[in-house]
C-alpha atoms as a PDB file:
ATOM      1  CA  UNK A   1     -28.197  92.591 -26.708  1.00  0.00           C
ATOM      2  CA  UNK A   2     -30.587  90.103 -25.124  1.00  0.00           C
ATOM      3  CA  UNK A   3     -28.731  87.610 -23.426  1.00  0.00           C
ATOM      4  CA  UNK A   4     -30.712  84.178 -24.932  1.00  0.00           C
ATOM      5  CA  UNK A   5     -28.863  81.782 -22.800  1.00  0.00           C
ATOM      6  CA  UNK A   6     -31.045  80.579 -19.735  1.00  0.00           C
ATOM      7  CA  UNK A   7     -29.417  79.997 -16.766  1.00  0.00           C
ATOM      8  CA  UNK A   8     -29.475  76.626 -15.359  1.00  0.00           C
ATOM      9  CA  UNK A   9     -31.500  75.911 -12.520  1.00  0.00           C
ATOM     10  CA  UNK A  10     -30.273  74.531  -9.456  1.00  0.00           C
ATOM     11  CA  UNK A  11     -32.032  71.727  -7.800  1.00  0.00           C
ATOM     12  CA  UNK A  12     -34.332  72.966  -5.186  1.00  0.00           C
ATOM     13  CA  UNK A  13     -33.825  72.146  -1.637  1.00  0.00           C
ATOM     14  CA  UNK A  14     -35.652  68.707  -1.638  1.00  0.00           C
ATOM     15  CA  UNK A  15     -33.706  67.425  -4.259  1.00  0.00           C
ATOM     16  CA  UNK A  16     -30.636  68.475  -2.582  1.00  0.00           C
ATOM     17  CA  UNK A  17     -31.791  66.092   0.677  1.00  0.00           C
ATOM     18  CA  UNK A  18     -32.858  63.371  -1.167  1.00  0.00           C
ATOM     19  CA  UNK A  19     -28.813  63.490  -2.711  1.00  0.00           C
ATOM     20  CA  UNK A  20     -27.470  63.578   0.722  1.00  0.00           C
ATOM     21  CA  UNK A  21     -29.576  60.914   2.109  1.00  0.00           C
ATOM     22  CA  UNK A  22     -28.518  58.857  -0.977  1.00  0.00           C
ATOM     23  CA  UNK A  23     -25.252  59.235   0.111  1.00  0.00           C
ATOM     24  CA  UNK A  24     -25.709  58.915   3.789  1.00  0.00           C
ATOM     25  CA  UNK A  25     -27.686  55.480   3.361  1.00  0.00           C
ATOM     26  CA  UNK A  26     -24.873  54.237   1.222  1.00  0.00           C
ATOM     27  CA  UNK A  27     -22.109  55.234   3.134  1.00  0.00           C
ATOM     28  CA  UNK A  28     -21.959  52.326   5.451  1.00  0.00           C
ATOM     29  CA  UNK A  29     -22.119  49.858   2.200  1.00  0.00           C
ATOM     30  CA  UNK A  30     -19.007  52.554   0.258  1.00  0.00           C
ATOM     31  CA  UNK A  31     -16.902  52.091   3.568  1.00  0.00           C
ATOM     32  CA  UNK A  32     -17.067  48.799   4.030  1.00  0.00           C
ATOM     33  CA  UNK A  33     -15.658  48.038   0.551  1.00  0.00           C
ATOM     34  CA  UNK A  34     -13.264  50.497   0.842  1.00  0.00           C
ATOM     35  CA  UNK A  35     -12.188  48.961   3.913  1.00  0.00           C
ATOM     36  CA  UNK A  36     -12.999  45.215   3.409  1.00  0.00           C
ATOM     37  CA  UNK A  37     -12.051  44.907  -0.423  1.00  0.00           C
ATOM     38  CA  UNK A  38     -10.779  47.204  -1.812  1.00  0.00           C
ATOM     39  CA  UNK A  39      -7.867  47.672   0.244  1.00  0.00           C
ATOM     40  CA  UNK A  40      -7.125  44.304   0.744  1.00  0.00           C
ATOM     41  CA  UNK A  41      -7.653  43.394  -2.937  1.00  0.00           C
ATOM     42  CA  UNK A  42      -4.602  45.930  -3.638  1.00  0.00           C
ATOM     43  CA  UNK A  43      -2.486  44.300  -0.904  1.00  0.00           C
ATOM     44  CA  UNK A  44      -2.957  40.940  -2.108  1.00  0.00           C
ATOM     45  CA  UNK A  45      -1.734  41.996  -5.433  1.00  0.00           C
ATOM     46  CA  UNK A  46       1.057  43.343  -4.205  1.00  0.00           C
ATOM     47  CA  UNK A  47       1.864  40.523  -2.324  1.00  0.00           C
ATOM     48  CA  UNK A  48       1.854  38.335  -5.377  1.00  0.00           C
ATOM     49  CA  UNK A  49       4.878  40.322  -6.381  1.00  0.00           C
ATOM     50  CA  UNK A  50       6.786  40.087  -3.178  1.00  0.00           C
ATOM     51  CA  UNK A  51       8.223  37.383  -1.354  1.00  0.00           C
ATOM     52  CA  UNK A  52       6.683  37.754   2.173  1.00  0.00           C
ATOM     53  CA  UNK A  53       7.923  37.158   5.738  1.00  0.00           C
ATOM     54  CA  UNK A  54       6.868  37.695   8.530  1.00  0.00           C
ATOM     55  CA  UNK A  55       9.105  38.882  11.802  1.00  0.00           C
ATOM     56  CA  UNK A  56       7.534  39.961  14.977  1.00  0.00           C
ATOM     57  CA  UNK A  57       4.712  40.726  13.452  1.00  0.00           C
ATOM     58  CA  UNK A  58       5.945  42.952  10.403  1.00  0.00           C
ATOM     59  CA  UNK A  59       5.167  42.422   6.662  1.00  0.00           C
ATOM     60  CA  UNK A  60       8.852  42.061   4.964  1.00  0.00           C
ATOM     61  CA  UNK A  61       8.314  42.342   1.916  1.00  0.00           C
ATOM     62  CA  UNK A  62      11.235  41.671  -1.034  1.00  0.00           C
ATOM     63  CA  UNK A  63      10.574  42.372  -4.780  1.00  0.00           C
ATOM     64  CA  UNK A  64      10.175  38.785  -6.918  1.00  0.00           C
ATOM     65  CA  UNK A  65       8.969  40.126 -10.056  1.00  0.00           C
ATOM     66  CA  UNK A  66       6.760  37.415 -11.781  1.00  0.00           C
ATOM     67  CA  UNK A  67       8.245  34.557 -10.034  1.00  0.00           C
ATOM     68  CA  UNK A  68       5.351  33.551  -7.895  1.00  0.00           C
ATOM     69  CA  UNK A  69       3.155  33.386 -10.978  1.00  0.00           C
ATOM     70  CA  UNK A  70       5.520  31.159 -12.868  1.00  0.00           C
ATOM     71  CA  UNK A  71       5.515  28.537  -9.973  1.00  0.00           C
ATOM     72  CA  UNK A  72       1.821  28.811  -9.709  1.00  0.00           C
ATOM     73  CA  UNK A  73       1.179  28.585 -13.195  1.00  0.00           C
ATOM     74  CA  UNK A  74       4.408  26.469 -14.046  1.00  0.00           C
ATOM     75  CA  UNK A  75       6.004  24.687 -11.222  1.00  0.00           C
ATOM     76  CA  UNK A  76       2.760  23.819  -8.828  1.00  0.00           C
ATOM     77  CA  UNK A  77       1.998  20.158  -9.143  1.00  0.00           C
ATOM     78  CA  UNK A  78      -2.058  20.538  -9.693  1.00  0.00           C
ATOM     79  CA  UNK A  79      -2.809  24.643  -9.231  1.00  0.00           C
ATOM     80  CA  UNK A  80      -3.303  24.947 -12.918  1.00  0.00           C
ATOM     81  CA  UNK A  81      -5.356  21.819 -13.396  1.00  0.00           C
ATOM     82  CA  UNK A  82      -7.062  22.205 -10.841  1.00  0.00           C
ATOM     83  CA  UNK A  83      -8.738  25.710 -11.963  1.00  0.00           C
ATOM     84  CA  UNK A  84      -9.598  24.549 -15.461  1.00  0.00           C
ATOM     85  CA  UNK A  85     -11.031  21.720 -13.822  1.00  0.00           C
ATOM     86  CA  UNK A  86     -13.026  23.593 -11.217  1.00  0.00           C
ATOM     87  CA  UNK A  87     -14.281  25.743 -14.086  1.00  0.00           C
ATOM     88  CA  UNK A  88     -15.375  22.903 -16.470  1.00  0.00           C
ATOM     89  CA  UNK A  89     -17.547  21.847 -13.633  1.00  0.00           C
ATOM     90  CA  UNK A  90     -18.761  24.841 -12.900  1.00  0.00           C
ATOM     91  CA  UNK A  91     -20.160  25.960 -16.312  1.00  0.00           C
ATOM     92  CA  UNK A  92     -22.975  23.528 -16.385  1.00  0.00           C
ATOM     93  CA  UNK A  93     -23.683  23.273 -12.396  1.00  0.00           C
ATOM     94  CA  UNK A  94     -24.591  26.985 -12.927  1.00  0.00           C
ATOM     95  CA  UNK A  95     -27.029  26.167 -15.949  1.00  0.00           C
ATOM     96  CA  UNK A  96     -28.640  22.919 -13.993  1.00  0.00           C
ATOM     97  CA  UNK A  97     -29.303  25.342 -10.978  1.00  0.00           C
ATOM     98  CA  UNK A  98     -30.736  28.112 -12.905  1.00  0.00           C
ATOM     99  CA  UNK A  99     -32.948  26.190 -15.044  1.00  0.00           C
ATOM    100  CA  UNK A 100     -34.064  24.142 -11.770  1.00  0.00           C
ATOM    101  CA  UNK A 101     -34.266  27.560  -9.569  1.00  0.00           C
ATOM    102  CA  UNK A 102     -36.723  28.944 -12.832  1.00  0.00           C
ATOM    103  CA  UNK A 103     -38.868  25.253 -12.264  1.00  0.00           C
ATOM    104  CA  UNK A 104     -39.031  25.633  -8.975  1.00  0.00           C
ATOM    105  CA  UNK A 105     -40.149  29.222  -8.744  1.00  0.00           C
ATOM    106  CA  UNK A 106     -42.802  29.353 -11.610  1.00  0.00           C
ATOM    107  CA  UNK A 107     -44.251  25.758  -9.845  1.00  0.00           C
ATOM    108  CA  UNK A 108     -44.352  27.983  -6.611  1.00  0.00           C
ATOM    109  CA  UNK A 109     -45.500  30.988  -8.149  1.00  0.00           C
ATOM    110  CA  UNK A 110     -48.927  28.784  -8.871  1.00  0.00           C
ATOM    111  CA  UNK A 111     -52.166  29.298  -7.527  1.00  0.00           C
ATOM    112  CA  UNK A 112     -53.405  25.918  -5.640  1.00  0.00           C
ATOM    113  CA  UNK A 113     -54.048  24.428  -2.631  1.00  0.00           C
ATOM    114  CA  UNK A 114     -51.499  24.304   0.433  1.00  0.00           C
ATOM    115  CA  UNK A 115     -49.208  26.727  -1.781  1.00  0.00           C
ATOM    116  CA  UNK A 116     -47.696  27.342   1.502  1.00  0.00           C
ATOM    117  CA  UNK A 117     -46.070  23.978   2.504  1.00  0.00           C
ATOM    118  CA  UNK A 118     -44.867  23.688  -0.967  1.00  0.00           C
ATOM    119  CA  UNK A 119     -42.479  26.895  -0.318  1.00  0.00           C
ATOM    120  CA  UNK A 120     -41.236  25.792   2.711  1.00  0.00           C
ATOM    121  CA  UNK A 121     -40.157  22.126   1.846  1.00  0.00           C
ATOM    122  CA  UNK A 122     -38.690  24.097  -1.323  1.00  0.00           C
ATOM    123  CA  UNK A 123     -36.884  26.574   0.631  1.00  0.00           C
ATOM    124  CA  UNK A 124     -35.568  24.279   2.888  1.00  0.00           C
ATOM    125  CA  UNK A 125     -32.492  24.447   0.848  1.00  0.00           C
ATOM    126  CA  UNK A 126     -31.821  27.468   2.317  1.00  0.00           C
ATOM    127  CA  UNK A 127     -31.626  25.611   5.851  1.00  0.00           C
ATOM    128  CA  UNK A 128     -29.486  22.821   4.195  1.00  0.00           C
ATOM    129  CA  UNK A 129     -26.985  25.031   3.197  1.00  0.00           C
ATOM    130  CA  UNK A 130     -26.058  25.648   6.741  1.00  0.00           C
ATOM    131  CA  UNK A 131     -22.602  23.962   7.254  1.00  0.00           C
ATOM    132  CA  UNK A 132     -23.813  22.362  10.791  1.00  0.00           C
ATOM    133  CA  UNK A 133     -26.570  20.372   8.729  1.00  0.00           C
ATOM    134  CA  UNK A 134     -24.528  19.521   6.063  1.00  0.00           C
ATOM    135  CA  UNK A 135     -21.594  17.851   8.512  1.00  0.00           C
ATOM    136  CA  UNK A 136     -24.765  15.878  10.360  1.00  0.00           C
ATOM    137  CA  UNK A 137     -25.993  14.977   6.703  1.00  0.00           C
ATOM    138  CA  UNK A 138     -22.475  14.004   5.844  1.00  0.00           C
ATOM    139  CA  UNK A 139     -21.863  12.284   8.846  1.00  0.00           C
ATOM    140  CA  UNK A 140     -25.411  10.350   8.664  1.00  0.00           C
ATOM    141  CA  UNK A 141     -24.316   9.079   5.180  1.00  0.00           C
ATOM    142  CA  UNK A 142     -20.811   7.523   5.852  1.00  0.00           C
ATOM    143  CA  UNK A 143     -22.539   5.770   9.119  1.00  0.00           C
ATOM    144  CA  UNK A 144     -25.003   4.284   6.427  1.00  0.00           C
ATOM    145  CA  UNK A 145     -22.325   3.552   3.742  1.00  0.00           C
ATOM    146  CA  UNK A 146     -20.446   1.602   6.635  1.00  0.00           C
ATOM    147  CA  UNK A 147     -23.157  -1.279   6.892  1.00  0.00           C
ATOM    148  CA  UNK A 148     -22.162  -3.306   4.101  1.00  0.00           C
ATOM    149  CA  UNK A 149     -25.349  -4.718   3.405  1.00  0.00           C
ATOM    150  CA  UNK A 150     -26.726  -1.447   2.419  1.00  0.00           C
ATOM    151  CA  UNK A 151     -23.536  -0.665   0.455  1.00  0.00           C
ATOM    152  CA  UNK A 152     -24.118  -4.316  -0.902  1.00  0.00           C
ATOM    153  CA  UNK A 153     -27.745  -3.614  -1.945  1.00  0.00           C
ATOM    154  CA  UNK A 154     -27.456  -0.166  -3.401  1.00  0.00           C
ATOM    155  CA  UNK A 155     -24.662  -1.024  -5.538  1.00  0.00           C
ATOM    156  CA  UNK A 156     -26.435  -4.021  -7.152  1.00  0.00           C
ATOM    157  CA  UNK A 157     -29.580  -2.040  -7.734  1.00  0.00           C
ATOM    158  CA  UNK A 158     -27.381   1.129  -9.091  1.00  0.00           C
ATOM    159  CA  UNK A 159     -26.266  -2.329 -11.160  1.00  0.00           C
ATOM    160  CA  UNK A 160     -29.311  -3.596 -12.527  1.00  0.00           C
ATOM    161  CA  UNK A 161     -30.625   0.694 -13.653  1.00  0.00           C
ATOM    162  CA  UNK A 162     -27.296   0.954 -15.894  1.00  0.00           C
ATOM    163  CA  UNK A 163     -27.679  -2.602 -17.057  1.00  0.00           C
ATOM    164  CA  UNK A 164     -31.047  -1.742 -18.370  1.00  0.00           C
ATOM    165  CA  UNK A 165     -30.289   1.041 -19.603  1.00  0.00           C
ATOM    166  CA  UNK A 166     -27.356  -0.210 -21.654  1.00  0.00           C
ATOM    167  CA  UNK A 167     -29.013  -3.669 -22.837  1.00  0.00           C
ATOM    168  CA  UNK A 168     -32.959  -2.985 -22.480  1.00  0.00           C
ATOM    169  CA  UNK A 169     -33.135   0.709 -24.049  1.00  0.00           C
ATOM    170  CA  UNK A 170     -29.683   0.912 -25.768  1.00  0.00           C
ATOM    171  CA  UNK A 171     -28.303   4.290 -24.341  1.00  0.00           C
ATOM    172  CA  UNK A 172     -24.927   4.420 -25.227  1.00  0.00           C
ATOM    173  CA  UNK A 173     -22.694   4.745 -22.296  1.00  0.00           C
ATOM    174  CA  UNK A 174     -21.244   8.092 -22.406  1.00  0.00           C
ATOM    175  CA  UNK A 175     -24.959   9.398 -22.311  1.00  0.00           C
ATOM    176  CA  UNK A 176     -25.332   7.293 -19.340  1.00  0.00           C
ATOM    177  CA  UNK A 177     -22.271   8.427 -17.676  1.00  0.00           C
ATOM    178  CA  UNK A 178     -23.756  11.789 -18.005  1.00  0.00           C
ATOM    179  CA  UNK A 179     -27.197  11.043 -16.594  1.00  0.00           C
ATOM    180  CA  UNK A 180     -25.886   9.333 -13.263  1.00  0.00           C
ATOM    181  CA  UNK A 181     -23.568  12.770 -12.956  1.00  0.00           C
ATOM    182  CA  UNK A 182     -26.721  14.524 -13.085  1.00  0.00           C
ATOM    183  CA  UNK A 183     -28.388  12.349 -10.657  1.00  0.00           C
ATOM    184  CA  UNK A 184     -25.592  12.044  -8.216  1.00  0.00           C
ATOM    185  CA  UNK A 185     -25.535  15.819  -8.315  1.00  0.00           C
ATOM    186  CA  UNK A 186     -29.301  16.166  -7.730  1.00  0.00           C
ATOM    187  CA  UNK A 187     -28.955  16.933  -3.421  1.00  0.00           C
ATOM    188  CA  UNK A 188     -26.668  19.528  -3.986  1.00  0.00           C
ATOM    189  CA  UNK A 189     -28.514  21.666  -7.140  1.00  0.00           C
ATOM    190  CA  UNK A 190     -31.333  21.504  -4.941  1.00  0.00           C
ATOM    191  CA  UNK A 191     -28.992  22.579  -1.790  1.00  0.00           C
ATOM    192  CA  UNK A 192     -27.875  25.456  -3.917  1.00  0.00           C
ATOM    193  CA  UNK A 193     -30.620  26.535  -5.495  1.00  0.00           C
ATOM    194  CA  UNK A 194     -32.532  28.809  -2.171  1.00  0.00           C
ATOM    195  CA  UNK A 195     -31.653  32.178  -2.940  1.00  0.00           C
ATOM    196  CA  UNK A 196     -32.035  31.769  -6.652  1.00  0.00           C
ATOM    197  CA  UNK A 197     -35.546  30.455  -6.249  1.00  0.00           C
ATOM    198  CA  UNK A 198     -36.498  33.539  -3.993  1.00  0.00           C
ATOM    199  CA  UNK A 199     -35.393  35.886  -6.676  1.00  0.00           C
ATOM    200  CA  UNK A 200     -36.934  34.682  -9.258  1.00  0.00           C
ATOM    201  CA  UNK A 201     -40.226  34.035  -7.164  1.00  0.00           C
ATOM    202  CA  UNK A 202     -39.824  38.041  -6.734  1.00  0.00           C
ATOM    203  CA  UNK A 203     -39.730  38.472 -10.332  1.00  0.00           C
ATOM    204  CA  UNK A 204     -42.193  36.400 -10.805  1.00  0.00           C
ATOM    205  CA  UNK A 205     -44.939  37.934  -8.301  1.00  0.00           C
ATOM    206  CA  UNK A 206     -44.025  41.744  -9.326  1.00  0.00           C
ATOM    207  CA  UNK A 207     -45.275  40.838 -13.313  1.00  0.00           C
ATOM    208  CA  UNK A 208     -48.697  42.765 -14.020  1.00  0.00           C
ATOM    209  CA  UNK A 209     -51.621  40.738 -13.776  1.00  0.00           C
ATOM    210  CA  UNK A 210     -53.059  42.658 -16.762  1.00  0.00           C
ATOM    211  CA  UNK A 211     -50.184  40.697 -19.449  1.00  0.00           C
ATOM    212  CA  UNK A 212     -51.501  37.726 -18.163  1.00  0.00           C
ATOM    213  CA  UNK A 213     -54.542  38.766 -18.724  1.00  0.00           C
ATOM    214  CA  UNK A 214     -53.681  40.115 -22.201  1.00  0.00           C
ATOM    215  CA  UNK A 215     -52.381  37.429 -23.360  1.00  0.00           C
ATOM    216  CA  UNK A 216     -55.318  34.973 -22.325  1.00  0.00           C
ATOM    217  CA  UNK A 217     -57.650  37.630 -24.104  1.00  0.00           C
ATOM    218  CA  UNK A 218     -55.394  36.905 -27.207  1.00  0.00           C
ATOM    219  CA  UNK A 219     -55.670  33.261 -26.853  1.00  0.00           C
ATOM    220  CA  UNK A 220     -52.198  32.459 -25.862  1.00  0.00           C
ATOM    221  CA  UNK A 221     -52.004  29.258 -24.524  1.00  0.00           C
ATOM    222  CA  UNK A 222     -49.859  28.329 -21.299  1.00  0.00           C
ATOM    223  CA  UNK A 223     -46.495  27.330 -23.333  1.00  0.00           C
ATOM    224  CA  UNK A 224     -46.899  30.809 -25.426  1.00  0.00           C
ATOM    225  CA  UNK A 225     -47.254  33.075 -21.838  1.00  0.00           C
ATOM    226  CA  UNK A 226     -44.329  31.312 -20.608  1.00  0.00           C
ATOM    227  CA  UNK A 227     -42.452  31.991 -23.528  1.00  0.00           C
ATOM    228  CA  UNK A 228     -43.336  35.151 -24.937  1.00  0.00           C
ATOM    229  CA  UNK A 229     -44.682  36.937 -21.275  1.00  0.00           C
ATOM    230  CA  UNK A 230     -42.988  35.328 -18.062  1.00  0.00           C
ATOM    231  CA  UNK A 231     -39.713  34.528 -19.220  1.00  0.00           C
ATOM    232  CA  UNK A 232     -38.888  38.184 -21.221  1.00  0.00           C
ATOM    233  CA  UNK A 233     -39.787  39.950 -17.923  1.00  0.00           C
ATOM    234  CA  UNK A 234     -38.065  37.524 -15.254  1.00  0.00           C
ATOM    235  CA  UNK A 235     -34.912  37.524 -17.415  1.00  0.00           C
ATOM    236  CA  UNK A 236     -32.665  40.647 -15.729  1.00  0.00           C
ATOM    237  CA  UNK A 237     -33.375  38.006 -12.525  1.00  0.00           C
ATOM    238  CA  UNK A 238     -31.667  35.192 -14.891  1.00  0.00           C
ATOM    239  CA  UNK A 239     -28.296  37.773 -15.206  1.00  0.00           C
ATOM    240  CA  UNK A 240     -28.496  38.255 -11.620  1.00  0.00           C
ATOM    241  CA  UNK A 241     -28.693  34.512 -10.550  1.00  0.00           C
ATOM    242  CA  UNK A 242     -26.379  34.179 -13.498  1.00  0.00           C
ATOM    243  CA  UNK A 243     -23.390  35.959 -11.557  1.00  0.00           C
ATOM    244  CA  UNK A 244     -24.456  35.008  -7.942  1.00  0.00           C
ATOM    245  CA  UNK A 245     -24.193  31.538  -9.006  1.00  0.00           C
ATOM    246  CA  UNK A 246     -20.973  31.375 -10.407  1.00  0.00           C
ATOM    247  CA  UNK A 247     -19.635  32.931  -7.358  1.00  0.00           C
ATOM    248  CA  UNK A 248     -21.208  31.077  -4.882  1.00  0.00           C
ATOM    249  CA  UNK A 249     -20.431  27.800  -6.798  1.00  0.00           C
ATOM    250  CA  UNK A 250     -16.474  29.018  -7.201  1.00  0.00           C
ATOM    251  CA  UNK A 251     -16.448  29.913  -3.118  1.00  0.00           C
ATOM    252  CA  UNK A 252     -17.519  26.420  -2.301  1.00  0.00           C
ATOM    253  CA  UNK A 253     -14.264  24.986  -4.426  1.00  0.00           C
ATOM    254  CA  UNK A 254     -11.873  22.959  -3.100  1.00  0.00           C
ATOM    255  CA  UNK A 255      -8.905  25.573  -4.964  1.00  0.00           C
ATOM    256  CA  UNK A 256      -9.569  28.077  -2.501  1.00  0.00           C
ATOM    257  CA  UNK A 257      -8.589  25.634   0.931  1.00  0.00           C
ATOM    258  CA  UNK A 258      -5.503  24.990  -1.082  1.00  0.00           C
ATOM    259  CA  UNK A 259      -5.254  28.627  -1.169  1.00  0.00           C
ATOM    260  CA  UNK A 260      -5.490  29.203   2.473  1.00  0.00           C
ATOM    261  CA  UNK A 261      -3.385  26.452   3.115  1.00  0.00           C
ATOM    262  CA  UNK A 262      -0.904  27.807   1.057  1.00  0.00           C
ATOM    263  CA  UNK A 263      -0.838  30.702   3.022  1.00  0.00           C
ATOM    264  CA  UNK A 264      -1.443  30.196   6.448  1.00  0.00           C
ATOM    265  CA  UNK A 265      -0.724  26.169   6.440  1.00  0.00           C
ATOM    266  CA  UNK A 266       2.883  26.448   4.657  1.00  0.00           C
ATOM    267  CA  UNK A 267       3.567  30.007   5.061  1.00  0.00           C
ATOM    268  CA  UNK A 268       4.245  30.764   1.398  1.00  0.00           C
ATOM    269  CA  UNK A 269       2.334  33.606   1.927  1.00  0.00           C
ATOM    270  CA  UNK A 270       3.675  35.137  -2.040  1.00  0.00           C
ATOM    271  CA  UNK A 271       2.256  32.500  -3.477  1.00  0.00           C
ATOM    272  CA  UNK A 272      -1.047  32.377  -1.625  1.00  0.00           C
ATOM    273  CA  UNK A 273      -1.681  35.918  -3.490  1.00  0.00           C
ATOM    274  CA  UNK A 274      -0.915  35.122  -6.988  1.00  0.00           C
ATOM    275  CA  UNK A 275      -3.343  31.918  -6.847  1.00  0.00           C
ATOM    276  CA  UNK A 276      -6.143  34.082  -5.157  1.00  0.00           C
ATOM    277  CA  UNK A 277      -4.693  36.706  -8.331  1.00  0.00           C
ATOM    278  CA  UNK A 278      -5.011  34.345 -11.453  1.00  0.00           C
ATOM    279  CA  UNK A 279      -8.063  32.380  -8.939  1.00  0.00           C
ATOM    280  CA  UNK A 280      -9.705  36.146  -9.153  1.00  0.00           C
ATOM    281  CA  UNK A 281      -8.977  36.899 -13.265  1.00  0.00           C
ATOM    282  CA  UNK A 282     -10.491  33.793 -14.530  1.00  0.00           C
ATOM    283  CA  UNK A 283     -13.454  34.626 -12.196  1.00  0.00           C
ATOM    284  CA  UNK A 284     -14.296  37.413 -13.259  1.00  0.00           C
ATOM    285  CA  UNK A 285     -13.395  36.496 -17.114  1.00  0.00           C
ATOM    286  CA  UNK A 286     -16.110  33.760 -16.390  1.00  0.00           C
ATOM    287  CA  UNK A 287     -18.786  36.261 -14.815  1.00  0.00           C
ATOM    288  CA  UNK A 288     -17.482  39.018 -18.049  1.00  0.00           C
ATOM    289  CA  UNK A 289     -18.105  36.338 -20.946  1.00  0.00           C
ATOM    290  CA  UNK A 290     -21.660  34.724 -19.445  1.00  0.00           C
ATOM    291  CA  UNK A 291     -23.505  38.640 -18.629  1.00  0.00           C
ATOM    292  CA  UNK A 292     -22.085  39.562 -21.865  1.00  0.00           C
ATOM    293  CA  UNK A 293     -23.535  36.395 -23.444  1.00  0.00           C
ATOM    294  CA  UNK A 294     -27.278  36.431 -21.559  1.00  0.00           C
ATOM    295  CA  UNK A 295     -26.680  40.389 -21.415  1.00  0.00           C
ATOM    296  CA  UNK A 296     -27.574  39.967 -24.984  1.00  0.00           C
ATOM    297  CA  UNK A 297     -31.040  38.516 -24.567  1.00  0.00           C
ATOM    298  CA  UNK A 298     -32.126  40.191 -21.101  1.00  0.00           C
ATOM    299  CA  UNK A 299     -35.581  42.359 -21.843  1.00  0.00           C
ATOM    300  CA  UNK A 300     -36.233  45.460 -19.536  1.00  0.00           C
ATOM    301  CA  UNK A 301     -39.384  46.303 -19.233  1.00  0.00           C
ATOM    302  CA  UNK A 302     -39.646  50.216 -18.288  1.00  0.00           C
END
């Protein structure tokens, strides 16, 4: 009897070096999560169930149950408002950046003269972000605030633009409220917005010239290729900008000094790890529930 089974073949040599340079190139990357957050991910969560001291330089640790999450969630004065709070906030700060990193890129992306000093004084966000500039920044503003004749003549003229807009075009004030939130908030989308404007300029300079092309053969117009040819193919960089938003936005939160003060500042060291514990959850419920939600309408083009 003919044995009809073939034998499976086994992946020749190169094959076999390309897997174990794979692994060899990722190695330093699998380590240092192991190492740097894995491991202390697990012993944070295991602190959050202790109560901690520390003697001499040893970790005593005594079994508490859930206590430490009841006072976080129960008995701390602002923990638990503070995180819905923080999260309100940062739903639509991560929509104004995206949408503005998007503008930004596709405006950069363009073909026109001194293309170049447009990126830089765009990607000079990236330089702002540095926390030595933004101290001198800081510091430059509250010397300025402190002559009160330009305090004086800013808040008149912030005045006379919400006067208008409530008497001469009839804007309701809530609407108004909104806009001078989006205003005031204008320095720091554009402070936050660097890397997201690099990725999508990626995205946006790896798209085939040919659908462009395509598409003007077809007659698109400008608002169609946007619409039906740049934004399907840029859109796995939305989900990515997406998540590193949202983390980078929930970093730069006041909640997690309070956590390291917690910690290191009051020595309530128990505590510290069920706030970063319930601080980590609704993070990553936040990143789960907005990929699965864009997730939905990301196009990969293969």
């Amino acid at each position: 009897m003919e044995n009809t089974k073939k034998k499976k073949k086994k992946p020749s040599s190169f094959y076999r070096r390309q897997d174990r340079w794979g692994l060899i190139m990722m190695s330093p990357w699998l380590i240092g999560t192991v190492l740097f957050f894995l491991y202390p991910l697990v012993q944070v969560i295991i602190y959050s169930f202790n109560d901690i001291t520390l003697e001499l330089g040893n970790v005593n640790q005594t079994w508490a149950g859930l206590k430490n999450y009841i006072y976080v969630l129960r008995v701390h004065a602002t923990f638990y408002q503070d995180i819905i709070s923080i999260f309100a906030k940062t739903v639509p700060n991560t929509i104004l950046i995206i949408f503005f990193s998007l503008f930004a890129a596709v405006l950069l992306n363009g073909k026109y003269k001194f293309r170049g000093v447009a990126r830089v004084l765009f990607f000079l966000p990236i330089i702002l972000a540095t926390d030595l500039i933004s101290v001198e920044l800081s510091t430059v503003a509250l010397s300025g605030a402190n002559d009160s004749k330009v305090a004086a003549e800013g808040v008149s003229g912030a005045l006379m633009v919400v006067n208008f807009l409530i008497d001469g075009v009839g804007l309701p004030r809530e609407m108004i409220s909104t806009l001078l939130g989006v205003i005031s908030n204008v320095f720091e989308v554009i402070k936050l917005s660097g890397v997201q404007i690099l990725i999508f300029l990626a995205g946006l300079q790896s798209i085939s010239p040919s659908m462009y092309e395509v598409a003007k053969m077809e007659g698109a117009t400008a608002y169609e290729t946007f619409w039906k040819v740049t934004l399907p193919t840029v859109s796995p960089m939305i989900l990515t900008n997406l998540v590193y938003t949202i983390t980078d936005n929930l970093m730069r939160t006041d909640l997690v000094d309070v956590i390291q003060t917690t910690a290191f500042g009051q020595a309530q060291y128990g505590y510290s790890a069920a706030m970063s514990v319930v601080f980590l959850v609704c993070t990553l419920a936040l990143v789960g529930i907005s990929v699965l939600i864009v997730g939905k309408v990301v196009f990969y083009n293969d």
